[in-house]
Each structure stands twice: as structure tokens, then as C-alpha cells.
Protein backbone atom coordinates (compact mmCIF):
# COMPACT_ATOMS: atom_id res chain seq x y z
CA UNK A 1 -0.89 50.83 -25.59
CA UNK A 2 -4.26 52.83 -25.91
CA UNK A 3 -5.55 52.16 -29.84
CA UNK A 4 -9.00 53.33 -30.83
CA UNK A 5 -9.68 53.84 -27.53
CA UNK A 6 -8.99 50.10 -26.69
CA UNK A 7 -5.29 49.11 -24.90
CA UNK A 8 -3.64 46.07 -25.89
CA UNK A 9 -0.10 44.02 -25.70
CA UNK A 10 2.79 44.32 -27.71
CA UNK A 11 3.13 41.46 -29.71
CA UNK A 12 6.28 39.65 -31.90
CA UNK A 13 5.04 41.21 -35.71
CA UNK A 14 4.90 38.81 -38.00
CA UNK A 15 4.02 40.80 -40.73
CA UNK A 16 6.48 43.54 -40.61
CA UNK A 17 8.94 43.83 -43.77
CA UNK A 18 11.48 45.93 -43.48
CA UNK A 19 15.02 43.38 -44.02
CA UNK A 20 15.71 42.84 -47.51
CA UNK A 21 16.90 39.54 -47.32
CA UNK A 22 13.44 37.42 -48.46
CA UNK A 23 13.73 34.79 -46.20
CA UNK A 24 13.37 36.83 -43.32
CA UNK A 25 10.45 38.24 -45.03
CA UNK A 26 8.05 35.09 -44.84
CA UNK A 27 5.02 34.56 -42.67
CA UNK A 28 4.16 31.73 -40.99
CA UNK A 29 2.06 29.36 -42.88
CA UNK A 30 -1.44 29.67 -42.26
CA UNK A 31 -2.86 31.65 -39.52
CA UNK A 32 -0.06 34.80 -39.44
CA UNK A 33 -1.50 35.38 -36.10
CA UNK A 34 0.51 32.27 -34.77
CA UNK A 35 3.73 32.33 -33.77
CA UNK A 36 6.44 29.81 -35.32
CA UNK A 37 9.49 30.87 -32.87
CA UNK A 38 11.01 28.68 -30.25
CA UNK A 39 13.09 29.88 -27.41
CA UNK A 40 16.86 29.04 -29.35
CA UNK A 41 15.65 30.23 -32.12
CA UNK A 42 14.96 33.96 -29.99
CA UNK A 43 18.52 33.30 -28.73
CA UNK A 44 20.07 32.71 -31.64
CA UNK A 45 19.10 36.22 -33.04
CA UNK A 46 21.63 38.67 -31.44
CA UNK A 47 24.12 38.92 -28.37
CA UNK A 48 24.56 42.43 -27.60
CA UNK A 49 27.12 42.96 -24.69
CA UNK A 50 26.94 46.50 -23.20
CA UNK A 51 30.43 47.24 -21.11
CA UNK A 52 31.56 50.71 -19.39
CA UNK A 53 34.31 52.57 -20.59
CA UNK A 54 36.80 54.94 -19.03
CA UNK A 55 34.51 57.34 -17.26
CA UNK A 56 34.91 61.20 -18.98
CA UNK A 57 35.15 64.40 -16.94
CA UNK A 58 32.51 66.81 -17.86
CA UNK A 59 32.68 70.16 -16.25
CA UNK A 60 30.46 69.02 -13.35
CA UNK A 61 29.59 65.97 -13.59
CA UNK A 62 31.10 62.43 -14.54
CA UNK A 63 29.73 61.11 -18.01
CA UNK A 64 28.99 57.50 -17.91
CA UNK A 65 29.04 55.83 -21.44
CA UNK A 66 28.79 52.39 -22.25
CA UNK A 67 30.45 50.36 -25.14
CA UNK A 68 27.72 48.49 -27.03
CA UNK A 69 28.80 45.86 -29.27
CA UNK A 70 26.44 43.36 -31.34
CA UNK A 71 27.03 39.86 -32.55
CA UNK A 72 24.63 40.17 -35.54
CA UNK A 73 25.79 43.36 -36.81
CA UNK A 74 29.55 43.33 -36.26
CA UNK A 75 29.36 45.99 -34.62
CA UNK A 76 30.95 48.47 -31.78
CA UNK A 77 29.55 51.66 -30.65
CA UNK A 78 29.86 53.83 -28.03
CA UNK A 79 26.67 54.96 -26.44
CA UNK A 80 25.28 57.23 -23.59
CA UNK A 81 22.32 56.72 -21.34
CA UNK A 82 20.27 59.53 -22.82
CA UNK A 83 20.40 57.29 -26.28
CA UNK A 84 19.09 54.45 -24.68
CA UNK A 85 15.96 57.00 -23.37
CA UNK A 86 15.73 57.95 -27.03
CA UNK A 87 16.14 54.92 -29.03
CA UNK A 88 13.55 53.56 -26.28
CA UNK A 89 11.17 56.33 -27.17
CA UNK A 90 11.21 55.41 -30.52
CA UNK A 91 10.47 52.13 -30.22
CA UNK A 92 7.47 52.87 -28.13
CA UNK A 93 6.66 55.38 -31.03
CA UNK A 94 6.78 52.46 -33.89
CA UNK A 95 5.46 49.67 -31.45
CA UNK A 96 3.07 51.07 -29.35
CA UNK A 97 1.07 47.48 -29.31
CA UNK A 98 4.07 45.42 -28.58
CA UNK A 99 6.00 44.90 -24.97
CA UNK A 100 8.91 47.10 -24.66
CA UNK A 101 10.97 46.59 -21.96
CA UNK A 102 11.53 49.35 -19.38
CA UNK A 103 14.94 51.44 -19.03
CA UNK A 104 16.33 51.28 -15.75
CA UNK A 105 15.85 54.59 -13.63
CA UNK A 106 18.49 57.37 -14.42
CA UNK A 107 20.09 58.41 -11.23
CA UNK A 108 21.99 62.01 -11.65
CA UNK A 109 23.59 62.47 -8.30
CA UNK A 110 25.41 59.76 -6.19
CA UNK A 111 25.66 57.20 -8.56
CA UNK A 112 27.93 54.90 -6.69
CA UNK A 113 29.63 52.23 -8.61
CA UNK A 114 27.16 49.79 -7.28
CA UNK A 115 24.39 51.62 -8.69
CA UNK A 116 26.41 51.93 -12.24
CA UNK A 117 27.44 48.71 -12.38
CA UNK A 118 23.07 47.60 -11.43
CA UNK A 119 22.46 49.89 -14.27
CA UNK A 120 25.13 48.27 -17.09
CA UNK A 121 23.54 44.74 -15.94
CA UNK A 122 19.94 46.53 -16.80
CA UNK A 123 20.71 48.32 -20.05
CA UNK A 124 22.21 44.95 -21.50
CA UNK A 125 18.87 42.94 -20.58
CA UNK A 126 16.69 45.59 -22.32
CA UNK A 127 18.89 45.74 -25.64
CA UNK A 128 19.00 42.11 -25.72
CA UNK A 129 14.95 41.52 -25.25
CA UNK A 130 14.26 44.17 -28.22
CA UNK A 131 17.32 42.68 -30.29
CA UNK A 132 15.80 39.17 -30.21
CA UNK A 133 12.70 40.56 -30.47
CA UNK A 134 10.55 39.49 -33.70
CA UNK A 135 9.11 42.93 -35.22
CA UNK A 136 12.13 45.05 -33.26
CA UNK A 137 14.77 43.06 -34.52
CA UNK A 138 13.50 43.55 -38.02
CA UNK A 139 13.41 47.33 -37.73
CA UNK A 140 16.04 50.16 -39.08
CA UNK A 141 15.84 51.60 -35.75
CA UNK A 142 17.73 48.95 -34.01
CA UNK A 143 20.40 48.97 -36.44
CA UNK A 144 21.06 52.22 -35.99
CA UNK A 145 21.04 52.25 -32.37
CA UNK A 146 23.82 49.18 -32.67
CA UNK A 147 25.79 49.60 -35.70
CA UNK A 148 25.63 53.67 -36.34
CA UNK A 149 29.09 55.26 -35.24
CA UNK A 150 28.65 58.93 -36.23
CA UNK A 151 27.53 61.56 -34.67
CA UNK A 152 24.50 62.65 -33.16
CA UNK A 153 22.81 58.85 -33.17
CA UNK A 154 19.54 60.58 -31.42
CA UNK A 155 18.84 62.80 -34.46
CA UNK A 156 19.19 60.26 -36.45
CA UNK A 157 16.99 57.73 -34.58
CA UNK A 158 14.47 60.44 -34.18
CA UNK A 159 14.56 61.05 -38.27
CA UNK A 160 14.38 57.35 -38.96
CA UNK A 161 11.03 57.20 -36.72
CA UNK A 162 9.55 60.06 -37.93
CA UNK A 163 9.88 58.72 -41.56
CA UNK A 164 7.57 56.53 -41.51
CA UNK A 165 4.10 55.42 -39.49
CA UNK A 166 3.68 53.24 -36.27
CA UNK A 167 3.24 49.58 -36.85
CA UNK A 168 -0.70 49.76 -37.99
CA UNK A 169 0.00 51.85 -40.50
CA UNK A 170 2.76 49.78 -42.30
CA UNK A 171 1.53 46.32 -41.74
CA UNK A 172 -0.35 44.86 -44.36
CA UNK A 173 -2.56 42.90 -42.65
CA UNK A 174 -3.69 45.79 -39.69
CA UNK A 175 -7.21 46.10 -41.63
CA UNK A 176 -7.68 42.47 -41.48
CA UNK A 177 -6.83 41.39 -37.68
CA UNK A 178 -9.82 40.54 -36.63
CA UNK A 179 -10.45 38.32 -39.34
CA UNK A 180 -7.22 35.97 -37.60
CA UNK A 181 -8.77 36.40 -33.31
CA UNK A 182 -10.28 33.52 -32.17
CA UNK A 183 -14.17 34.46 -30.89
CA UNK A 184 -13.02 34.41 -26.88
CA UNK A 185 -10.39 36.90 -27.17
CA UNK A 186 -11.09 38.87 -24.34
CA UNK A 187 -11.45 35.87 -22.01
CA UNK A 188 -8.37 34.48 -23.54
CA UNK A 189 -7.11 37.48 -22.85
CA UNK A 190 -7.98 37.69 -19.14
CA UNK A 191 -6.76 33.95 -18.55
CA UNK A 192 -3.23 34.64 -19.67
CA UNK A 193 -2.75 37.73 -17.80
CA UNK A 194 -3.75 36.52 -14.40
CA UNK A 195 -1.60 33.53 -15.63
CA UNK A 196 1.41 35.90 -16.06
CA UNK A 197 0.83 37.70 -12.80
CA UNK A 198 1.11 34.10 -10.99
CA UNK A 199 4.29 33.80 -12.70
CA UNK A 200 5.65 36.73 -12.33
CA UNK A 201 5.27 37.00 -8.64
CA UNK A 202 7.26 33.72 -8.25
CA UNK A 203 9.92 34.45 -10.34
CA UNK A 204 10.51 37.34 -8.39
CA UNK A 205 10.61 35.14 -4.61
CA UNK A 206 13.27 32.97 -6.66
CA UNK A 207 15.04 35.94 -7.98
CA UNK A 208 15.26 37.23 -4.41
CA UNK A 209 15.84 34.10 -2.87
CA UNK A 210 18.98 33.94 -6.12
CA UNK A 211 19.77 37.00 -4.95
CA UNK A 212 20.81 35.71 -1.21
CA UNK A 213 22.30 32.64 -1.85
CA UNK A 214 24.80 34.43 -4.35
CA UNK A 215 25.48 37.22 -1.23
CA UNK A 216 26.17 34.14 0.77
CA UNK A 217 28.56 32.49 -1.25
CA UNK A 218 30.37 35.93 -1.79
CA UNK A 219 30.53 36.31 2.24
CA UNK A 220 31.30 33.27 2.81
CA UNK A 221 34.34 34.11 0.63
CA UNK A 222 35.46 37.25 2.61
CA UNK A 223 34.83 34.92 5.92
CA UNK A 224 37.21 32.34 4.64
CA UNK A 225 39.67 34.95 3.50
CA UNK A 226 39.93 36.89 6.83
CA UNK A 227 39.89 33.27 8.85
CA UNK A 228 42.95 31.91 6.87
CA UNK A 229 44.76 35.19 7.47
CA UNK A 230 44.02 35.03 10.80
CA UNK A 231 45.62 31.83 11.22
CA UNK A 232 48.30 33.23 9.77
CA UNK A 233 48.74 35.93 11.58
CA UNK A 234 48.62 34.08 15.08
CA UNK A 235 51.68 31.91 13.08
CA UNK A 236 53.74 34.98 12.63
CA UNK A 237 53.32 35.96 15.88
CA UNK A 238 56.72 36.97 17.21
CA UNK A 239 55.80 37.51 21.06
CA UNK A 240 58.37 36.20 23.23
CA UNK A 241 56.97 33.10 25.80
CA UNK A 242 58.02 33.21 29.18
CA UNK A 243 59.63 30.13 30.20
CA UNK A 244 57.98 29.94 33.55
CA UNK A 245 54.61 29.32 30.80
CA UNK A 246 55.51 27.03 28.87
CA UNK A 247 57.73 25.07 31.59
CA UNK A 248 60.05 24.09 28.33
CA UNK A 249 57.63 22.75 25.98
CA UNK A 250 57.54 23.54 22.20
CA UNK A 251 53.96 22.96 21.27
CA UNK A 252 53.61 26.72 20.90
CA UNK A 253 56.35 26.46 18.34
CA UNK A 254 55.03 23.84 16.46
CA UNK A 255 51.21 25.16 16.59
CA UNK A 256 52.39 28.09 14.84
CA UNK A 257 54.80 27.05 12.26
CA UNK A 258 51.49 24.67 11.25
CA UNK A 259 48.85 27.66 11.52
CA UNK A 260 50.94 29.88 8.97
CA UNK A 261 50.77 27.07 6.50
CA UNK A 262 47.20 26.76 6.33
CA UNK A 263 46.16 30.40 5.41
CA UNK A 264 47.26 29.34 1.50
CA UNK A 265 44.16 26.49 1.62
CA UNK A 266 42.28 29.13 3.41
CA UNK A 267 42.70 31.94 0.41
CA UNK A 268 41.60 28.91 -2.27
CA UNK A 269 38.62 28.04 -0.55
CA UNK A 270 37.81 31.70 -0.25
CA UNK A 271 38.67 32.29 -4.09
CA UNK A 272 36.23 29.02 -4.70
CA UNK A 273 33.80 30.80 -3.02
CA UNK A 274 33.79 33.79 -4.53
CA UNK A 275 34.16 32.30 -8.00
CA UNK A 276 30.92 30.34 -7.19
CA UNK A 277 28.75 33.67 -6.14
CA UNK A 278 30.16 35.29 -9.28
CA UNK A 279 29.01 32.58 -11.24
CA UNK A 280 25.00 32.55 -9.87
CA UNK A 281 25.12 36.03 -10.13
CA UNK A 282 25.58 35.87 -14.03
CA UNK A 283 23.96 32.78 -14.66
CA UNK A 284 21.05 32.64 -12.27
CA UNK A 285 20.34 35.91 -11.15
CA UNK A 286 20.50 37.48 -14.03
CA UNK A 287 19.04 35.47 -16.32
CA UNK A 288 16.21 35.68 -13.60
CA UNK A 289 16.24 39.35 -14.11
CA UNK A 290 15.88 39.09 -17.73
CA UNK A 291 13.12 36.99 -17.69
CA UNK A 292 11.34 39.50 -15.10
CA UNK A 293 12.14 42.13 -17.53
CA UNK A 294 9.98 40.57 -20.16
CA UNK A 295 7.21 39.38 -17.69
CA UNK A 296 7.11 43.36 -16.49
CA UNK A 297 7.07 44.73 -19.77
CA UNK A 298 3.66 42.63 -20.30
CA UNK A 299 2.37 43.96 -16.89
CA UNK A 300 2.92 47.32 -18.21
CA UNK A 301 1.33 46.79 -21.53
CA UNK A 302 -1.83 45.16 -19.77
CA UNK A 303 -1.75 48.55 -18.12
CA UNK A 304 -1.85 50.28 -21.18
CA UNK A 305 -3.96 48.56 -22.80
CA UNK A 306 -6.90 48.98 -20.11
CA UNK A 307 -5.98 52.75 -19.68
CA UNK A 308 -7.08 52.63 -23.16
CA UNK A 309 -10.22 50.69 -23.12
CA UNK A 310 -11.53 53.18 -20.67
CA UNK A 311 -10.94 56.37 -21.95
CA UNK A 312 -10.61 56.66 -25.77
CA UNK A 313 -13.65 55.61 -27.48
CA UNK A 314 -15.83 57.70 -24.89
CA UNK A 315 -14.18 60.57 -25.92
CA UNK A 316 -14.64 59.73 -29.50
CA UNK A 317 -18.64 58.83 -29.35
CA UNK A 318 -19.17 61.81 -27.33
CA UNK A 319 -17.40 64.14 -29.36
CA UNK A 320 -19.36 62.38 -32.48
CA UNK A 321 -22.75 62.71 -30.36
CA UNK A 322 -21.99 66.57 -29.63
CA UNK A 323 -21.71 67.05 -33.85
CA UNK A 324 -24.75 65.15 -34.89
CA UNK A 325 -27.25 66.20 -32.21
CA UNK A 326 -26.79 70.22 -33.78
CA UNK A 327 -27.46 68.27 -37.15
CA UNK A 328 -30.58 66.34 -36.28
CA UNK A 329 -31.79 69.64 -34.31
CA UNK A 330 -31.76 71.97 -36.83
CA UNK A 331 -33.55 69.41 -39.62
CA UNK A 332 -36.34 71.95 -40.71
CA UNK A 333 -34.36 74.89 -39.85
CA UNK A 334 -32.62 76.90 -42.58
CA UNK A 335 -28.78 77.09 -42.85
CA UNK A 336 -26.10 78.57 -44.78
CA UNK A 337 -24.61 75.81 -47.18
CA UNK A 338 -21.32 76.51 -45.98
CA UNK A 339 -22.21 75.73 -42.65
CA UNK A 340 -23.68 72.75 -43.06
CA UNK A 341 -21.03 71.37 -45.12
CA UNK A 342 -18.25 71.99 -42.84
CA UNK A 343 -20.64 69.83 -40.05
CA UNK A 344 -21.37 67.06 -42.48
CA UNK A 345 -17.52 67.06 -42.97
CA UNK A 346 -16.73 67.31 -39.51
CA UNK A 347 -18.83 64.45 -38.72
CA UNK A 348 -17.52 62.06 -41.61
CA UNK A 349 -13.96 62.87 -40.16
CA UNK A 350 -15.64 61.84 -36.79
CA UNK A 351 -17.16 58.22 -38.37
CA UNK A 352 -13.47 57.59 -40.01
CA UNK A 353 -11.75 58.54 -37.36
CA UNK A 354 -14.05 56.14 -34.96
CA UNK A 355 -13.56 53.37 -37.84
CA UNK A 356 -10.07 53.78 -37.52
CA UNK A 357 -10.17 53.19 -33.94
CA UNK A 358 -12.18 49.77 -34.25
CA UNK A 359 -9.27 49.01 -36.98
CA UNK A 360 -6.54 49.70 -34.46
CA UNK A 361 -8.19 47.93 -31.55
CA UNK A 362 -8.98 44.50 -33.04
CA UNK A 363 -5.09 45.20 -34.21
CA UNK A 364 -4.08 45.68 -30.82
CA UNK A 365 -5.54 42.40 -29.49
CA UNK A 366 -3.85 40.59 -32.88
CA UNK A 367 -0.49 41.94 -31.37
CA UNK A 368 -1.50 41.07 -27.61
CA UNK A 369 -1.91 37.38 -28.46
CA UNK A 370 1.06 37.09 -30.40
CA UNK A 371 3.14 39.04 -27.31
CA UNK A 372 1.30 36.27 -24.99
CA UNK A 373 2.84 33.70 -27.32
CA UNK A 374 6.22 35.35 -26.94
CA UNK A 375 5.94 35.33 -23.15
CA UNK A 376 5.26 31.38 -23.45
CA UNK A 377 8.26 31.13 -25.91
CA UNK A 378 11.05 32.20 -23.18
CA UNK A 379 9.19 29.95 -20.21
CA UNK A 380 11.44 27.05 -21.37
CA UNK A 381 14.74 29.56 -19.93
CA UNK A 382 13.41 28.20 -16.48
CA UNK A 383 14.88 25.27 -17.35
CA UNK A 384 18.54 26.87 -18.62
CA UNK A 385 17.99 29.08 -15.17
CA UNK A 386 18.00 25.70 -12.72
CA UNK A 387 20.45 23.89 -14.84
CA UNK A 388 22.60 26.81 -14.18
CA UNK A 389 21.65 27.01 -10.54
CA UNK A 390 22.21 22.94 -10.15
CA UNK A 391 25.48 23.41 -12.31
CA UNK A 392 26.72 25.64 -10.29
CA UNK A 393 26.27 24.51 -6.72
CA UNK A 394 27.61 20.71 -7.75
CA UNK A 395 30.83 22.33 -8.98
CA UNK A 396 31.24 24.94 -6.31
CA UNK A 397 30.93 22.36 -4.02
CA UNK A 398 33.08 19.53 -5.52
CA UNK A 399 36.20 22.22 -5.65
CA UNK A 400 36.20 23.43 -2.41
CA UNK A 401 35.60 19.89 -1.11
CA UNK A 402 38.85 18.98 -2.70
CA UNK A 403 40.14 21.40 -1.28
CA UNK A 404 39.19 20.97 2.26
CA UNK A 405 39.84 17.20 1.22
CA UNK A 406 44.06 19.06 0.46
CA UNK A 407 43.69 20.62 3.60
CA UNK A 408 42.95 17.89 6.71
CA UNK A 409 45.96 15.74 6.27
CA UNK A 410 47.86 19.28 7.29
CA UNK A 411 45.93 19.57 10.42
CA UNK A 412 48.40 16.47 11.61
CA UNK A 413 51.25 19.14 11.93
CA UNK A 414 48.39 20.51 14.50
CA UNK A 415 49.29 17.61 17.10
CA UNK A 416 52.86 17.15 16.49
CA UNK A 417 55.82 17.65 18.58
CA UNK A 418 57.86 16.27 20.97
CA UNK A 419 56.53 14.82 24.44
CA UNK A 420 52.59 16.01 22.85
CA UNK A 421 49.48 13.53 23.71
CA UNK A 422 47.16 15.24 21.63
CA UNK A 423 45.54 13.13 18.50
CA UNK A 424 43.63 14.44 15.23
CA UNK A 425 39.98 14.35 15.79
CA UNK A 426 38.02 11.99 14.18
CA UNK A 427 35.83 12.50 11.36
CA UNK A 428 32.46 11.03 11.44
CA UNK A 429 33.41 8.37 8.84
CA UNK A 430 35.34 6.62 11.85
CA UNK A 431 32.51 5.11 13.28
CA UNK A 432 32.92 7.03 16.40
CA UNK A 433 29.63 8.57 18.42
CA UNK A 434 30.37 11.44 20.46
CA UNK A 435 28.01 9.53 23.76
């Protein structure tokens, strides 16, 4: 976010106190600019779920609301999407140098249940980033937005922000960041987000390329589905043969009688299937998503931050140029005391104003480095993501083979029947080449 003219990340706050409990309220030893979390630790913080509920008729539109219920706090409150867009303003308003993660769009007309179900999946990633989030998960405003059940939770979200300052003002150790940056900030600085770009833009192939193989294990599971009943529907059928066809045999009687039986095997695999694309969905995919969500939310504050660096502190050095030039100017000149007072004041609001600025910038790159740290904290969920993936494929793959495994010693009924010369194909296990 733009500070003093000066845009920098979002960064875990070490040095916010706001929980009573004392333990909570420790820094790390030594150099509070370095972070002592580790990725289970993050975790371990808070599960929030977010489920929909009933859907409520307004008088013109459908109201979507969403049960939110948190692990930590024991709690189970019913929210709306509007509450997310305020409790998300608020956090930008407390945390402007830390990465907040972006609300998914809101989409008024034709939200299909695809797109409200995309949405649900989106709102529970964001609430669990800032929940597990260092200075966020310390802060009254979270609370509220999980555990307060009366009414009106905006207003009071809105009065709990306005209380009090954004994060420089209620740190104690804002005045003193620069003190804790290493010399090479910047550079530092440029190194990690190129770094983060890198990684970002693969993650996203591999969430795409997640994103496919789930949809293929799902179709595959409709395919399976609509070849089993298939079978069985050629089984039931009740066409009369002609005898001058079948000159007498029975192998049409037999054939079917076997096909009917196999659509059962059929509807397993197709149920294996499915379970399988489920299962990547929520423990690939999204966990993909997730960590995107916390990669983009560093883009964005990168973005900020720059916005910031360009624009701010111009402003501010030209507007102080514009009030001392008249100053300097007039020197020999007589002027009313009144006058000149009110331009010496002005421009000693200007210096501590541009003071403040230089505070709130070297702040800004204290909580970028420690928001880089973060970022390096949850790369270790790669690992969770392709034990998941890995996990997943060997036991989608050992069910359904048992299951085709069930299912070839029924295909014999296949080539049974009187006066039939037909035999079971091999499988390649016999040994036999097809030349």
C-alpha cells in the first residue's frame, strides 16, 4: 500500500498486541523483523469452514448467505457477501502494508449454482489466509467477523476500525523500522518479487493442468455410468428374434442375460471415478487455489507499493517547495505577523507531515520483508499438494483395479452356451503376441 509516498507489502506483524493472553504477546527473540512461524504452526491457527444455507427469497432477488463457523472461536455465524466486502475493507483499512487476499467478484444477475458454489470455495480460502494470518489473526476485527451473532455485524466492524489507527500508528516499534532492514532492501526486495512471479506463474500451469485431470476423472465417471447402463439396456432388450436369424441358437439369450449383470461393476467403477475427481478437487485443486490466493495477494501489494513510490512524496516536496519559495521571496519584504505565522506553520505541518512519510515508508518495507517471509513459510504446502495428488491417484487406481479385477471372471458368461466356439480373450499376461 502507498505510505509516505513509498508502496510496500503486507507483512505477518510481529509487534501487534491486541490478545490478552501474554504468550501470544511475545516477539521473537532478537531481530522482531524475523519471522519465527513455520507452515503447521500457520495451520494450526484456525479452520474456518464457510457452507451455504437454504437460499432466502427477497422480493427480487435470491439472497445468498453463507454459514461461517470457526474452529478457534467456537463459533457459528451466519454471514452475507456484502460482510465479507466490509470486513475486507477493514482489514485493508488497519493493514494497509500487509497482503490481504482478494474477495472473489460479486456477480448480481445469473449466478448459476456453478458460479455460487466457485464463490463458497473462494470466500473460505480468503477467511482462512487472514485467520491464520499473524497480525490479522491477532486483531478484534476478525473476531467479530467470526464469532459476532447480532445484528448489523458491518456497523459494528466499521466502529471497531474506526476506533483505533492503522497498523503504524499502534505498533510500537513503527518509528524504529529502519533500524531492523538489512542495507540491500530494495534489491532484496526486487529479487523476491521476480522470485514470486516465477512461482506464481507455475503454480497456476499446475493448477490448470489440476484442474483437467480432476474434469477427467469426473467424465470418465459419467462415461462409465452411461456404458454400464447401456449394457444393460441391450440385456433387457425384449425384441422378439426371428427364428429364420438365429437358425435355433441361444447365444443371443445368453449374451444378454450376461450383459445385464455387468452394469452393477459398471456403476462402481463409475462411483470410483467420481469419488477420485471429488477428491483432487478438494485436495489438489484447491489447496492450489489457496496457495495462488496468497501468491496474488503479494502481486497486488507489489502493485501498491510502486503506485506509491511514484506518486506520494512528489506531491509532498512539491507542495513543501510551493510554501517555502513565497517565504524565501519575500525575505526583506515586510509582512503582517499573522501572515507569516500561519506560513511558518503551514510549512512545519509540511516537514512533519514529510517526516511522517519517511516513518511510514521504511515501515512499509519492515512489513514487506516479513510478508516475503510469510510467502516462503506456506512453500512447504507444495509438498502436502503432491502428496495429495500422489495419494490420490494410487488409491483411485488400486479400487477401480479391483474392481475391474471383480469384473473379468464375469465376462466368461460372455462365451457360454450351448454348441458356442467362442473363448475369453487373452490378457497380455498370457504370453500371447497378437503377430
Amino acid at each position: 500500500m502507498d505510505v509516505g509516498g513509498r508502496w510496500y507489502l503486507p507483512v505477518p506483524q510481529v509487534c501487534e498486541r491486541r490478545d490478552p493472553d501474554p504468550s501470544r504477546m511475545q516477539m521473537p527473540q532478537g531481530n522482531p523483523l524475523l519471522l519465527s512461524h513455520t507452515l503447521q504452526e500457520l495451520l494450526a491457527r484456525d479452520t474456518v469452514q464457510v457452507e451455504l444455507i437454504p437460499e432466502k427469497k427477497g422480493l427480487f432477488l435470491k439472497h445468498v448467505e453463507y454459514e461461517v463457523s470457526s474452529q478457534r472461536f467456537q463459533s457459528s455465524v451466519y454471514r452475507r457477501y456484502n460482510d465479507f466486502v466490509v470486513f475486507h475493507e477493514m482489514l485493508l483499512h488497519k493493514f494497509p502494508y500487509r497482503m490481504v487476499p482478494a474477495l472473489p467478484p460479486k456477480r448480481m444477475l445469473g449466478a448459476d449454482r456453478e458460479f455460487i458454489e466457485a464463490r463458497r470455495r473462494a470466500l473460505k480460502r480468503f477467511i482462512n489466509l487472514v485467520a491464520r494470518h499473524p497480525p490479522f489473526s491477532e486483531d478484534v476485527v476478525l473476531k467479530l467477523f467470526l464469532s459476532f451473532s447480532g445484528p448489523d455485524v458491518q456497523n459494528k466492524l466499521k466502529e471497531s476500525a474506526q476506533l483505533v489507527g492503522d497498523e503504524f500508528m499502534n505498533c510500537k516499534l513503527a518509528t524504529r523500522a529502519k533500524d531492523f532492514l538489512p542495507a540491500d532492501i530494495q534489491t532484496q526486495f526486487a529479487i523476491s518479487r521476480e522470485l514470486i512471479r516465477n512461482i506464481y506463474n507455475s503454480f497456476y500451469k499446475l493448477r490448470d493442468r489440476a484442474e483437467r485431470i480432476a474434469s477427467r476423472a469426473i467424465d470418465n465417471a459419467a462415461d462409465l455410468l452411461i456404458f454400464g447402463k447401456e449394457l444393460s439396456a441391450l440385456g433387457s432388450d425384449t425384441t422378439p428374434l426371428p427364428s429364420w436369424a438365429t437358425l435355433n441358437s441361444s447365444a443371443w439369450s445368453f449374451l444378454k442375460q450376461a450383459l445385464k449383470g455387468l452394469s452393477v461393476e459398471f456403476a462402481l467403477l463409475a462411483d470410483k471415478a467420481a469419488q477420485q475427481g471429488k477428491q483432487e478437487e478438494n485436495d489438489v485443486v484447491e489447496k492450489l487455489n489457496l496457495f495462488l490466493d496468497l501468491l496474488q495477494s503479494y502481486k497486488d501489494l507489489c502493485a501498491r507499493h510502486e503506485k506509491g513510490l511514484l506518486h506520494k512524496p512528489q506531491r509532498a516536496l512539491h507542495s513543501y517547495s510551493l510554501m517555502k519559495r513565497p517565504a524565501s521571496g519575500t525575505a526583506g519584504q515586510t509582512r503582517e505577523p499573522e501572515s507569516v505565522q500561519q506560513l511558518e506553520s503551514r510549512i512545519l505541518e509540511q516537514e512533519n507531515a514529510i517526516q511522517t512519510m519517511e516513518l511510514r515508508n521504511y515501515f512499509s518495507l519492515y512489513c514487506l520483508h516479513q510478508e516475503t517471509q510469510l510467502v516462503h513459510v506456506y512453500l512447504p504446502l507444495t509438498s502436502h499438494i503432491l502428496g495429495a495428488f500422489v495419494n490420490s491417484q494410487i488409491q483411485g487406481h488400486k479400487e477401480m483395479s479391483k474392481v475391474w479385477n471383480d469384473l473379468k471372471p464375469k465376462l466368461s458368461c460372455l462365451f457360454a452356451g450351448p454348441n458356442s466356439t467362442l473363448t475369453p480373450p487373452r490378457s497380455p499376461q498370457d504370453g500371447v503376441s497378437p503377430h
